[in-house]
PDB file of N, CA and C in Angstrom:
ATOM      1  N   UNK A   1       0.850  -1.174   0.000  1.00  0.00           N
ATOM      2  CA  UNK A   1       0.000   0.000   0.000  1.00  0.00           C
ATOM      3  C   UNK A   1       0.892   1.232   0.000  1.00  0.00           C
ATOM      4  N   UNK A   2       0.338   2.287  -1.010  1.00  0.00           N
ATOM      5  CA  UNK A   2       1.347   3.658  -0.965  1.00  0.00           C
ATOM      6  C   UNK A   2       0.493   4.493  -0.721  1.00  0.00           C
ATOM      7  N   UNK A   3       1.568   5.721   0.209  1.00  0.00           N
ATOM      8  CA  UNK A   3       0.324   7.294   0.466  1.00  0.00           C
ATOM      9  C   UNK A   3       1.284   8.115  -0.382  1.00  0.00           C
ATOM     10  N   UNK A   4       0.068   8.600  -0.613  1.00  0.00           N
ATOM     11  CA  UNK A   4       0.711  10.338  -1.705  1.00  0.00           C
ATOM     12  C   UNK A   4       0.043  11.222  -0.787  1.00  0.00           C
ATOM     13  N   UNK A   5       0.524  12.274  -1.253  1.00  0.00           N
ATOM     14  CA  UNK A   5       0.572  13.574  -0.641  1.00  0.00           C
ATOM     15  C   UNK A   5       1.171  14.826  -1.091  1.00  0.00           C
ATOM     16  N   UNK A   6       1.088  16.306  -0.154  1.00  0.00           N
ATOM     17  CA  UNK A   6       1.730  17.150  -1.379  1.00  0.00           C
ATOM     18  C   UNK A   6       1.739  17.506  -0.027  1.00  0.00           C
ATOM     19  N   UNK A   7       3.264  18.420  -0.097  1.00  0.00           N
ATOM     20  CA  UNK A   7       3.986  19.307   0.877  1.00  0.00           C
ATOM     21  C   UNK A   7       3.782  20.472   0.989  1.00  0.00           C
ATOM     22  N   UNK A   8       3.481  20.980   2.139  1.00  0.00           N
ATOM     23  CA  UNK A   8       2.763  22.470   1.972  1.00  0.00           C
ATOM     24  C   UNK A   8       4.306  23.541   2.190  1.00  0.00           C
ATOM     25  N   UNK A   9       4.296  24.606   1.566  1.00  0.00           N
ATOM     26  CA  UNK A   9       5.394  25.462   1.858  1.00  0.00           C
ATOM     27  C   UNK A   9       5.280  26.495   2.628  1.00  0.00           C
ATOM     28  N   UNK A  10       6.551  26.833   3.192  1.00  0.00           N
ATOM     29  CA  UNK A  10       6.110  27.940   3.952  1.00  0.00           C
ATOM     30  C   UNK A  10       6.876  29.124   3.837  1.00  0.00           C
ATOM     31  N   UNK A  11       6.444  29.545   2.912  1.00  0.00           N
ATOM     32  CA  UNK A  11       7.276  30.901   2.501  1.00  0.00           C
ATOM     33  C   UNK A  11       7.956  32.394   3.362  1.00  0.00           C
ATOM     34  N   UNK A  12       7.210  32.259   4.267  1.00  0.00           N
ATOM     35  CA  UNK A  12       7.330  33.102   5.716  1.00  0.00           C
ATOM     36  C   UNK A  12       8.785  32.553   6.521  1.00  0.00           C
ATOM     37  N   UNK A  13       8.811  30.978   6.016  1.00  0.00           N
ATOM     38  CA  UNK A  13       9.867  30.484   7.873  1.00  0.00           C
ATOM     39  C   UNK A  13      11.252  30.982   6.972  1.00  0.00           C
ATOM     40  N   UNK A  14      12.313  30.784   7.753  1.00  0.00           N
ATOM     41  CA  UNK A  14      13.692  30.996   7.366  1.00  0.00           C
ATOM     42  C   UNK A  14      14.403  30.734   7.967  1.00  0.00           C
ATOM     43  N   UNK A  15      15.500  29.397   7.604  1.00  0.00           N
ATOM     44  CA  UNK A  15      16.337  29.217   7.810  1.00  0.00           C
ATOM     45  C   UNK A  15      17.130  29.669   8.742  1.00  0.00           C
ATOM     46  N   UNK A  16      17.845  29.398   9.978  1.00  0.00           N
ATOM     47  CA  UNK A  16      17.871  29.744  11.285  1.00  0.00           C
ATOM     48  C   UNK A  16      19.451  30.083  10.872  1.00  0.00           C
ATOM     49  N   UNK A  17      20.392  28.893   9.969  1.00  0.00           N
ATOM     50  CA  UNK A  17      22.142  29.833   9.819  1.00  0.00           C
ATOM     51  C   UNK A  17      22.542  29.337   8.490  1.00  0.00           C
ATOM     52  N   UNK A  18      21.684  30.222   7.198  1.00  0.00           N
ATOM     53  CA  UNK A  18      21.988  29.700   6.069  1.00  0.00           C
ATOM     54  C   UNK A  18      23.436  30.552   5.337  1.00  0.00           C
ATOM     55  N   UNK A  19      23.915  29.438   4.418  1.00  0.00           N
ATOM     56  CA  UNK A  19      24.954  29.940   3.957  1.00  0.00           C
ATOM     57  C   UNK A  19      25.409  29.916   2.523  1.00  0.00           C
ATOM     58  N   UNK A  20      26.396  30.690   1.703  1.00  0.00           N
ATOM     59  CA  UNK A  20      26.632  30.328   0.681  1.00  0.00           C
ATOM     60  C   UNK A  20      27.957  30.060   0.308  1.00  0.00           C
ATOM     61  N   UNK A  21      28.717  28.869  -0.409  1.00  0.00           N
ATOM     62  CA  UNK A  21      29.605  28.781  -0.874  1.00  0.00           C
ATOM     63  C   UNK A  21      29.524  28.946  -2.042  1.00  0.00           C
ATOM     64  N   UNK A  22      30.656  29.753  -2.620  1.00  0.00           N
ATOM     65  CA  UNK A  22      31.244  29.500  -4.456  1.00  0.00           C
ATOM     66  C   UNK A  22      31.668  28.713  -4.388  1.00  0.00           C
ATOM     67  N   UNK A  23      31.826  27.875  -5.837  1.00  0.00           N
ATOM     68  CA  UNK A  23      33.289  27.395  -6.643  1.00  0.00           C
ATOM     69  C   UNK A  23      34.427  27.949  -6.056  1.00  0.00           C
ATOM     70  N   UNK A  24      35.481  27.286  -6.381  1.00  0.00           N
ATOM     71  CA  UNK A  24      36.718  28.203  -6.983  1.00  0.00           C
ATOM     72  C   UNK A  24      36.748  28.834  -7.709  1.00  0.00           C
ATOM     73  N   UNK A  25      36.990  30.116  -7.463  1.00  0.00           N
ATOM     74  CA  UNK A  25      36.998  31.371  -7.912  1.00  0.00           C
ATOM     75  C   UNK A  25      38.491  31.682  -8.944  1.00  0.00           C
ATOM     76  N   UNK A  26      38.522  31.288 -10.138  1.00  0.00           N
ATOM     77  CA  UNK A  26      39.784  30.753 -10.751  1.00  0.00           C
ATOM     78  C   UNK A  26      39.804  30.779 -12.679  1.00  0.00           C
ATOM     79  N   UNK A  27      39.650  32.274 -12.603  1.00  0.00           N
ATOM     80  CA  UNK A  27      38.843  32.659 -14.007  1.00  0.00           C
ATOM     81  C   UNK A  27      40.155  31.857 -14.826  1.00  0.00           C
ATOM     82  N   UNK A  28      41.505  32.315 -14.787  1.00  0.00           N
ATOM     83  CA  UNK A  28      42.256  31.247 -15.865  1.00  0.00           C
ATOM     84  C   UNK A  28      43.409  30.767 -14.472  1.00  0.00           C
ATOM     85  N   UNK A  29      43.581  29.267 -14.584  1.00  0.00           N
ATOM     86  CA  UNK A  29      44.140  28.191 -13.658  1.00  0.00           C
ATOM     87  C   UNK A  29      45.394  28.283 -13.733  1.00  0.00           C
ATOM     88  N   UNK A  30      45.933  28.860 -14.456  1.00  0.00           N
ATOM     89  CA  UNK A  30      47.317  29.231 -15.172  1.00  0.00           C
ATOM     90  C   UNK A  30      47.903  30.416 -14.353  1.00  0.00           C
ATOM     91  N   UNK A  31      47.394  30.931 -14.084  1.00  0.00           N
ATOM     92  CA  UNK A  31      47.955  33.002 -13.678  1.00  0.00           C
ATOM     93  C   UNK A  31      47.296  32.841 -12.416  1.00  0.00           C
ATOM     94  N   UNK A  32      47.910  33.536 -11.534  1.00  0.00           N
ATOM     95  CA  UNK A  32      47.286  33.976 -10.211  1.00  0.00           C
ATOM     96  C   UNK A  32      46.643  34.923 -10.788  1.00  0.00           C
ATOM     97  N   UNK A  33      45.719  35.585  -9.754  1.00  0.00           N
ATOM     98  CA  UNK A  33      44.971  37.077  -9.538  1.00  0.00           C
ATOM     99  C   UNK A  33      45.047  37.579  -8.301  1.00  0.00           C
ATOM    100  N   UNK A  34      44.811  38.640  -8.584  1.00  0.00           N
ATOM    101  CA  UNK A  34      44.546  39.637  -7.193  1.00  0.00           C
ATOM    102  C   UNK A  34      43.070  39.825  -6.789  1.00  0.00           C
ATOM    103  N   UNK A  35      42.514  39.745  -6.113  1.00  0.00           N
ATOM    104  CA  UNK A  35      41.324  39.895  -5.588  1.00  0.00           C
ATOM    105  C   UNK A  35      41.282  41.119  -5.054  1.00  0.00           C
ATOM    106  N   UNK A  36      40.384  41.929  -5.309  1.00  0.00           N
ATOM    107  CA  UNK A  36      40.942  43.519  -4.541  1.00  0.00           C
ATOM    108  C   UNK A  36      39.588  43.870  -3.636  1.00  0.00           C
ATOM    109  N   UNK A  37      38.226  43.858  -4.464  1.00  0.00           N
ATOM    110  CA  UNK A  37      37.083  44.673  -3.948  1.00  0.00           C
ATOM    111  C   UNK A  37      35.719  43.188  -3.966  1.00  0.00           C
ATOM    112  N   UNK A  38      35.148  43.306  -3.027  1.00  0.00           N
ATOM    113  CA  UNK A  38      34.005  42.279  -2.984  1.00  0.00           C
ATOM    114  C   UNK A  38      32.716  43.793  -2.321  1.00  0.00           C
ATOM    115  N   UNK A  39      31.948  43.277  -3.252  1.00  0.00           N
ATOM    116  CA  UNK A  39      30.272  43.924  -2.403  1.00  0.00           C
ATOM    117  C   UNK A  39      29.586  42.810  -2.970  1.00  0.00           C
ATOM    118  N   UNK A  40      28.543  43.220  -1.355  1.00  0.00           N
ATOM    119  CA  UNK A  40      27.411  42.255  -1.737  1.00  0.00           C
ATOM    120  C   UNK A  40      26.288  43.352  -1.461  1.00  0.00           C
ATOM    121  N   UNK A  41      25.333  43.202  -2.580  1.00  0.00           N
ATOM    122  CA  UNK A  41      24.017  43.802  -2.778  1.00  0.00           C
ATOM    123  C   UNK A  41      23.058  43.767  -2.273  1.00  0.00           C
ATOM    124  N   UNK A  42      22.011  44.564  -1.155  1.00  0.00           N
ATOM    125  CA  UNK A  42      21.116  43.915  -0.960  1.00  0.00           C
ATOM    126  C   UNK A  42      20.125  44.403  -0.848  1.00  0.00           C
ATOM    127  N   UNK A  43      18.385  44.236  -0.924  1.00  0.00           N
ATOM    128  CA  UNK A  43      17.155  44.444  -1.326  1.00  0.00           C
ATOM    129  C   UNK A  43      17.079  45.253   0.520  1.00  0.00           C
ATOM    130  N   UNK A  44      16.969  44.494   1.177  1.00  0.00           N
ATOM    131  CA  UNK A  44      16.717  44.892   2.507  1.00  0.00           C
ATOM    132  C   UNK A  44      17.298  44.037   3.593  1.00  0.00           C
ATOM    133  N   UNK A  45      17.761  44.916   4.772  1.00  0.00           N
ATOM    134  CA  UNK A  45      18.788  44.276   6.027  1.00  0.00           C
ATOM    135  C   UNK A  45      18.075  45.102   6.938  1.00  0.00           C
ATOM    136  N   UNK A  46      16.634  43.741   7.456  1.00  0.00           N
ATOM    137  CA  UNK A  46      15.885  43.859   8.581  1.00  0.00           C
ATOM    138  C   UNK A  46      16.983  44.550   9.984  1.00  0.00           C
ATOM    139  N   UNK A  47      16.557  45.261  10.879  1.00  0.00           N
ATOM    140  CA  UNK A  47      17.074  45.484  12.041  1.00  0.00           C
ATOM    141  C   UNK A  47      17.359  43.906  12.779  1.00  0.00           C
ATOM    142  N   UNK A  48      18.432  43.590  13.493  1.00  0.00           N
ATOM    143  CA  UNK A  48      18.810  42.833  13.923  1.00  0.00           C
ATOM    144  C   UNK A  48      19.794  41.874  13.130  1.00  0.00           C
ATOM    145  N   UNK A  49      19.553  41.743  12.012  1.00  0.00           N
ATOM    146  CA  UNK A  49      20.441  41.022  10.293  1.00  0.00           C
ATOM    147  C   UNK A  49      21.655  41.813  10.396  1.00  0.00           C
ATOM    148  N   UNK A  50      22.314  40.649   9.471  1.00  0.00           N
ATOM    149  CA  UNK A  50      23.384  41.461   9.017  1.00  0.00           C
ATOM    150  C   UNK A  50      24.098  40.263   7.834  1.00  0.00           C
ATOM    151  N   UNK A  51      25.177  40.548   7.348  1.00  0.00           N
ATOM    152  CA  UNK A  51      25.734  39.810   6.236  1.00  0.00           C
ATOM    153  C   UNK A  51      26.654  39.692   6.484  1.00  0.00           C
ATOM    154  N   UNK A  52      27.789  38.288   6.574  1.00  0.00           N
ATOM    155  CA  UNK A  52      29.319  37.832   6.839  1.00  0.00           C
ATOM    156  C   UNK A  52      29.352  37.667   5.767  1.00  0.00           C
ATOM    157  N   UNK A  53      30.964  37.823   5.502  1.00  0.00           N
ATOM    158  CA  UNK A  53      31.741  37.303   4.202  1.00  0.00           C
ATOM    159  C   UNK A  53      33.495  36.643   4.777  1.00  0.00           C
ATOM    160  N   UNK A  54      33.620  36.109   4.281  1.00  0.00           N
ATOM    161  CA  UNK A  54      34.744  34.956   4.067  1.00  0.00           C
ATOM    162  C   UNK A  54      35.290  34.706   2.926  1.00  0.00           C
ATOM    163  N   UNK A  55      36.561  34.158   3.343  1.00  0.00           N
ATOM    164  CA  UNK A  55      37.165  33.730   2.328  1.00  0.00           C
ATOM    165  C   UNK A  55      38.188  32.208   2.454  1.00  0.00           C
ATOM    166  N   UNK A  56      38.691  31.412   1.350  1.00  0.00           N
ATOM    167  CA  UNK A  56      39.577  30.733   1.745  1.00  0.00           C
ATOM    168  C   UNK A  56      40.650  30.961   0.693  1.00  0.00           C
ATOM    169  N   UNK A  57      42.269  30.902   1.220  1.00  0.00           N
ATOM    170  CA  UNK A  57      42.899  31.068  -0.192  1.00  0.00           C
ATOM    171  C   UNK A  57      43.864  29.708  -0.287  1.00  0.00           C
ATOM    172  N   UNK A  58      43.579  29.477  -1.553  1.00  0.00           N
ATOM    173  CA  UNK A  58      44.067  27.875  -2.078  1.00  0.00           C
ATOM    174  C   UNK A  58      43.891  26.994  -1.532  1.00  0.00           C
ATOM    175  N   UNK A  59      42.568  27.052  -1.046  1.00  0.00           N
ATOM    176  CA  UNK A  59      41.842  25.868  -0.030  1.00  0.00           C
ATOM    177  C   UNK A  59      42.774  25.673   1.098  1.00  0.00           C
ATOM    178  N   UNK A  60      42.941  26.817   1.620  1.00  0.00           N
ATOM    179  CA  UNK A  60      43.751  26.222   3.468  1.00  0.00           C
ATOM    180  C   UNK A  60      42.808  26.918   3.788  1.00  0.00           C
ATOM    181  N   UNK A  61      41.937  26.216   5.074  1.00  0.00           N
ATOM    182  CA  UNK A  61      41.395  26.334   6.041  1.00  0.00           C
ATOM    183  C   UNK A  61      41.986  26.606   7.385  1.00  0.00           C
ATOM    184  N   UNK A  62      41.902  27.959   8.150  1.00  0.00           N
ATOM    185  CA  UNK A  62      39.729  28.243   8.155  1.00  0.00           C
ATOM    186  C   UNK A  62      39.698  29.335   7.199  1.00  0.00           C
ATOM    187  N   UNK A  63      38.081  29.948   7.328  1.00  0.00           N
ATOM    188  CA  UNK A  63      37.441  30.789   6.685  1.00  0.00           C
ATOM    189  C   UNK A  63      38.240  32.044   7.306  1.00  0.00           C
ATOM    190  N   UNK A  64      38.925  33.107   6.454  1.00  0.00           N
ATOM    191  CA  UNK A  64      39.377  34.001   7.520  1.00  0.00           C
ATOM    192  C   UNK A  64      38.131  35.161   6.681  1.00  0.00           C
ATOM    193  N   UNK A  65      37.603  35.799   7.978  1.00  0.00           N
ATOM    194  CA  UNK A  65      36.868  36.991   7.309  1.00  0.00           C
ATOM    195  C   UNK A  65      37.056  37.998   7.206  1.00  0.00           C
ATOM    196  N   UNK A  66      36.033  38.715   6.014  1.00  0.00           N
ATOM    197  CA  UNK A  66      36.196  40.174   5.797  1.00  0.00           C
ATOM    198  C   UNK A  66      35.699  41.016   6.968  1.00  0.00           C
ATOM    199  N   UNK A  67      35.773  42.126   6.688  1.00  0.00           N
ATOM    200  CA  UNK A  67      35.462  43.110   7.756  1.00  0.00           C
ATOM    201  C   UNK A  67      34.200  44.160   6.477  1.00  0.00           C
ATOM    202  N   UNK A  68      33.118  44.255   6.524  1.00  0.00           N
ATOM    203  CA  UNK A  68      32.425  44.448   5.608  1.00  0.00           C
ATOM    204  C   UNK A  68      31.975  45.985   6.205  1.00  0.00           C
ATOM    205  N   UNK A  69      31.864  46.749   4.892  1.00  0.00           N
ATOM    206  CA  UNK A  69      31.310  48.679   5.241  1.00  0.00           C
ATOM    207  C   UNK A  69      29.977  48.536   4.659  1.00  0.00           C
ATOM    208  N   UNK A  70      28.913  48.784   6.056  1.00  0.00           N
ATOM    209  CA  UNK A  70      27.650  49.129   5.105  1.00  0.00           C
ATOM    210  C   UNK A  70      27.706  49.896   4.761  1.00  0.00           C
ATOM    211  N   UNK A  71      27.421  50.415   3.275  1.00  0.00           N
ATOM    212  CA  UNK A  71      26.535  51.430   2.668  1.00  0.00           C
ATOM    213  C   UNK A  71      25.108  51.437   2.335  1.00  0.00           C
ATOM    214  N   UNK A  72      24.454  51.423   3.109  1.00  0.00           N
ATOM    215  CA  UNK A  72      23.210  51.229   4.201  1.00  0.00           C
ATOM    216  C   UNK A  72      22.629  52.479   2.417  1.00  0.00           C
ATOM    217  N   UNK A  73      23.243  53.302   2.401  1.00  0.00           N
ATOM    218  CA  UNK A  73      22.023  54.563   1.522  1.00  0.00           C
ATOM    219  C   UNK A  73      22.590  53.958  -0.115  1.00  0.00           C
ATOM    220  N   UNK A  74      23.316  53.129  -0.404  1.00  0.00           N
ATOM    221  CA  UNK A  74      23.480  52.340  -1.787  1.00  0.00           C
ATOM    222  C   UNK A  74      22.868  51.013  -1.549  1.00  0.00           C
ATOM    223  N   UNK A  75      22.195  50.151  -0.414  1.00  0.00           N
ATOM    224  CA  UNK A  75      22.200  49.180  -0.183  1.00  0.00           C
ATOM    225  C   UNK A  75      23.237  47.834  -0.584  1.00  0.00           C
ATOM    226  N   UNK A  76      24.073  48.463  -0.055  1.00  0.00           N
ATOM    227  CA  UNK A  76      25.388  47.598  -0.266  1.00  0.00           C
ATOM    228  C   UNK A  76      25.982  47.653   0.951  1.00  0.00           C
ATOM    229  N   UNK A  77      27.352  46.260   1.263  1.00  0.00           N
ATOM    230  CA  UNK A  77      27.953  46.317   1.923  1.00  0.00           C
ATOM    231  C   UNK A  77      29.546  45.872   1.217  1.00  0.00           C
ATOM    232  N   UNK A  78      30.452  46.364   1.293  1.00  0.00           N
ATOM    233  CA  UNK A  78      31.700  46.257   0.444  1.00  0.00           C
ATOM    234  C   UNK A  78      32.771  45.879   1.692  1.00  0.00           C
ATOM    235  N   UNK A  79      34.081  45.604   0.927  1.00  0.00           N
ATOM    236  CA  UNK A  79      35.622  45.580   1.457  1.00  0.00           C
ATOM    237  C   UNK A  79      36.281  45.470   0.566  1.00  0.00           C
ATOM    238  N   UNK A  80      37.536  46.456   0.419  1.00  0.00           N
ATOM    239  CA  UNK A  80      38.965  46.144  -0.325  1.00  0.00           C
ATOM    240  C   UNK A  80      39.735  46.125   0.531  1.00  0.00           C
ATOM    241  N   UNK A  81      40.094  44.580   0.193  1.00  0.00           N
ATOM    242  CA  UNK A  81      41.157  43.497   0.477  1.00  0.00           C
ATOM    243  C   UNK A  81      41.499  42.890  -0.578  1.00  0.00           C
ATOM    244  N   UNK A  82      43.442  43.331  -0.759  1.00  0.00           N
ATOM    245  CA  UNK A  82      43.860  42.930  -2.014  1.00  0.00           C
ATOM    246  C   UNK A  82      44.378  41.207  -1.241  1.00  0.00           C
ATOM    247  N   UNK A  83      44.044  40.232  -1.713  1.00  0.00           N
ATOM    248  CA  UNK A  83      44.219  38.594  -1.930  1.00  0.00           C
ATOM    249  C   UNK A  83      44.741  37.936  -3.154  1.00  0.00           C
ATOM    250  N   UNK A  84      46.120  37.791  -2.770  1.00  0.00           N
ATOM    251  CA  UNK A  84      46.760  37.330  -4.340  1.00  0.00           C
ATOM    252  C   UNK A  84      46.869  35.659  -4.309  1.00  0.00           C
ATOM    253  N   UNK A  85      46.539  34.904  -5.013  1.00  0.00           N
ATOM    254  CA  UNK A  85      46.336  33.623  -4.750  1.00  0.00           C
ATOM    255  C   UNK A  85      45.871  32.872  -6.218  1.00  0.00           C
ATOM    256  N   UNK A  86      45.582  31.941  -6.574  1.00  0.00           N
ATOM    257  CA  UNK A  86      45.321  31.290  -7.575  1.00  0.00           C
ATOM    258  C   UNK A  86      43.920  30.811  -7.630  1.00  0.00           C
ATOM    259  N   UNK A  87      43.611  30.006  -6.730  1.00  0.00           N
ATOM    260  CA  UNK A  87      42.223  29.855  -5.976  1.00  0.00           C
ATOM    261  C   UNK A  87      41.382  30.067  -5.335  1.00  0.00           C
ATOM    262  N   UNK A  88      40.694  30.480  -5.011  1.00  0.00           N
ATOM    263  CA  UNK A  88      39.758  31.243  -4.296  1.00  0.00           C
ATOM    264  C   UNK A  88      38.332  31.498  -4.101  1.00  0.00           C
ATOM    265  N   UNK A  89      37.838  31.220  -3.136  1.00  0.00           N
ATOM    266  CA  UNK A  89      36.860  31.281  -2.879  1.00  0.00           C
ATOM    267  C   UNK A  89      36.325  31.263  -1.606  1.00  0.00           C
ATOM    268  N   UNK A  90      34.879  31.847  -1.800  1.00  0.00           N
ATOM    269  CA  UNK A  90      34.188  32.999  -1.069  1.00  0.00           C
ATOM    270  C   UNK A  90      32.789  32.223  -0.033  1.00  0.00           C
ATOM    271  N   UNK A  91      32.958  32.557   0.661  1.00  0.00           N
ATOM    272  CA  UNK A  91      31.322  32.127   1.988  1.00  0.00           C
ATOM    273  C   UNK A  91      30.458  33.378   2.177  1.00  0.00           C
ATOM    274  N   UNK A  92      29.491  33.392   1.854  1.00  0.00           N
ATOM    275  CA  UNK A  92      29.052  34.569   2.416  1.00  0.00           C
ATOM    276  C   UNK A  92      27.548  33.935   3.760  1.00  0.00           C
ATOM    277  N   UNK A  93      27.598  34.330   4.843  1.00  0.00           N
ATOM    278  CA  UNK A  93      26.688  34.363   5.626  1.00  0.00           C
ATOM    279  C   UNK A  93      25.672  34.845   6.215  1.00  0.00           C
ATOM    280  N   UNK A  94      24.752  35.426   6.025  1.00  0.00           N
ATOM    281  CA  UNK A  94      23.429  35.987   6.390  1.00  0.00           C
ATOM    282  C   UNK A  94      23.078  35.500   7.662  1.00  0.00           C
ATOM    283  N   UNK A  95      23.039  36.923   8.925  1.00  0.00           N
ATOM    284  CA  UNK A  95      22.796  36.683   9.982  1.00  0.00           C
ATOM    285  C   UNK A  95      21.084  36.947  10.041  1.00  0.00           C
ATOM    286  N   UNK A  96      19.942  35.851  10.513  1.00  0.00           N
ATOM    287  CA  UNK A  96      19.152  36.412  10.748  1.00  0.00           C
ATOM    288  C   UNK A  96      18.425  36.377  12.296  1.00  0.00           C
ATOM    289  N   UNK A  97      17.312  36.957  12.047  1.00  0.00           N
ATOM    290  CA  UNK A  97      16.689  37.431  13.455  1.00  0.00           C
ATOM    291  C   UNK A  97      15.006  36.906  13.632  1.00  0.00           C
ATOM    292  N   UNK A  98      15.049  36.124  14.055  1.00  0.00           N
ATOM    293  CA  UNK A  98      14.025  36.125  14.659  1.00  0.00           C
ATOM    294  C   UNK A  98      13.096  35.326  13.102  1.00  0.00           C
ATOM    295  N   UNK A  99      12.918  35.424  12.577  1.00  0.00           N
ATOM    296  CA  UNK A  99      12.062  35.396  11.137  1.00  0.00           C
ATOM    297  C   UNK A  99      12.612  36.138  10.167  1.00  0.00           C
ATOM    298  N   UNK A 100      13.242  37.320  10.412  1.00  0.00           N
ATOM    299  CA  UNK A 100      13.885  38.289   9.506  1.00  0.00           C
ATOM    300  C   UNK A 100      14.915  37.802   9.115  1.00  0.00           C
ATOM    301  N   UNK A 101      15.515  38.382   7.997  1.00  0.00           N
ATOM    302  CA  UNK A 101      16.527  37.984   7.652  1.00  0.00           C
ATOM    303  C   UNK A 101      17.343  39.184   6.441  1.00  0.00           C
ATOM    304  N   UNK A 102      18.515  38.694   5.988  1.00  0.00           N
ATOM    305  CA  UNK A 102      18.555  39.886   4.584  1.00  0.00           C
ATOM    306  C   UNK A 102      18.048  39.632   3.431  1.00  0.00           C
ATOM    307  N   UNK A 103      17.709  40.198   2.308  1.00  0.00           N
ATOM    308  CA  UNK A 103      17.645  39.787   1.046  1.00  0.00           C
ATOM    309  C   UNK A 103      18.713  40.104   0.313  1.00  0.00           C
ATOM    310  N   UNK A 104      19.417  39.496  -0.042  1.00  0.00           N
ATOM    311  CA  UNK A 104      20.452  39.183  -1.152  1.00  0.00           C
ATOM    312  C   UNK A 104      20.190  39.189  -2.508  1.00  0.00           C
ATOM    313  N   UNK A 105      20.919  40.448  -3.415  1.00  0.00           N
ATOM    314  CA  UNK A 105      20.622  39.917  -4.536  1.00  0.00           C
ATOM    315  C   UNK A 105      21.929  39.703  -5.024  1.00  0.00           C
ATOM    316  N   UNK A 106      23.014  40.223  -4.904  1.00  0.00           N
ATOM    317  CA  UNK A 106      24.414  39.982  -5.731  1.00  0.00           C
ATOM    318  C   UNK A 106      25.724  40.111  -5.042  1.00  0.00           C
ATOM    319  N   UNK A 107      26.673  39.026  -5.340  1.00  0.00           N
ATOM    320  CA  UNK A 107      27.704  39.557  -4.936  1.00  0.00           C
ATOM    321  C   UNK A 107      29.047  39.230  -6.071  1.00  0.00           C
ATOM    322  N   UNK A 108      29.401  40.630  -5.714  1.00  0.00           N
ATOM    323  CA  UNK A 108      30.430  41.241  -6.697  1.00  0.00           C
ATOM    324  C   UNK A 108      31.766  41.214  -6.288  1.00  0.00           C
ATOM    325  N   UNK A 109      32.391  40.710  -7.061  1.00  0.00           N
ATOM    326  CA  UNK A 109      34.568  40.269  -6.441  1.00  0.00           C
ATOM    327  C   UNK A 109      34.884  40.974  -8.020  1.00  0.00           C
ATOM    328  N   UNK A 110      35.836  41.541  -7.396  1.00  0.00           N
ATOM    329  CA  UNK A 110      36.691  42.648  -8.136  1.00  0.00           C
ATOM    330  C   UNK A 110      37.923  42.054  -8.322  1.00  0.00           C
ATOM    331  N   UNK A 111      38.940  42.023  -9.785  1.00  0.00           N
ATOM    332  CA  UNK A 111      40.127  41.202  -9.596  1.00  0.00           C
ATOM    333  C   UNK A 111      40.860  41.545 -10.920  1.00  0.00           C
ATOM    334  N   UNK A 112      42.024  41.330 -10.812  1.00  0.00           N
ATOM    335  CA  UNK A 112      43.274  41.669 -11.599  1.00  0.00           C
ATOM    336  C   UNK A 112      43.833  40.194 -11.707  1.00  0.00           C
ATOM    337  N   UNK A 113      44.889  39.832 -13.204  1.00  0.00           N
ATOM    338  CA  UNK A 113      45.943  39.305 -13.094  1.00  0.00           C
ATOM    339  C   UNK A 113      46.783  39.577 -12.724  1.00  0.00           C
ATOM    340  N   UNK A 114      47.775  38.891 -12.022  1.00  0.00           N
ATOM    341  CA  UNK A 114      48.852  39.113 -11.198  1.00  0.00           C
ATOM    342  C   UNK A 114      50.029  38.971 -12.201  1.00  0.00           C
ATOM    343  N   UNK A 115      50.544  39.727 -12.440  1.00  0.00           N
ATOM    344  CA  UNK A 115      51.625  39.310 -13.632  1.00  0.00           C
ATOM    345  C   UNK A 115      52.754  38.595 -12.844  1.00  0.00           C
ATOM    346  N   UNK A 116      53.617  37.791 -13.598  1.00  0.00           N
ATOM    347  CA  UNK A 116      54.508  36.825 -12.954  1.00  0.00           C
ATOM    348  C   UNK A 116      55.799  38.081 -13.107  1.00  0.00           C
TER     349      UNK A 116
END
């Protein structure tokens, strides 16, 4: 005997410590880069929220983090930190509150080749 059923959603709840990893961040595998400027974009950052960012370089662990500037009247939050490395990649973390949380729409890494 089988039961079916359909899952109701709940568009309201949220995730209590969600997170995001990139790829390796490694436009050509050949050349290092410099990593200079990261912002992340966002729709709205309820009172109590906030947004972490991280990084790892050439996969050594841990996550060491950024130190992020709201620009609260661009709805952005940025850091330049130049990171010269080959590999790379990024965590970003959304602190939320209670039900609230941020909305995220983009995040932007700024970068140079590193000439040998």
């Amino acid at each position: 005997m089988s039961s079916y059923g359909t899952d109701n959603l709940d568009y309201t709840a949220k995730y209590g410590s969600p997170y995001l990893i990139t790829l390796n961040l490694a436009p050509d595998g050949y050349v290092s880069e410099s990593f200079k400027k990261y912002i992340v974009s966002y729709s709205s950052k309820p009172t109590g929220t906030d947004i972490e960012l991280s990084y790892l370089k050439n996969t050594a662990t841990p996550y060491v983090a950024f130190v992020l500037r709201d620009k609260s009247d661009e709805q952005q939050m940025e850091v330049h930190k130049q990171v010269d490395t080959g590999l790379f990649q990024l965590k970003m973390e959304p602190t939320v509150n209670g039900n609230n949380a941020p909305e995220i729409n983009e995040i932007m890494v700024f970068y140079t080749e590193k000439l040998l």
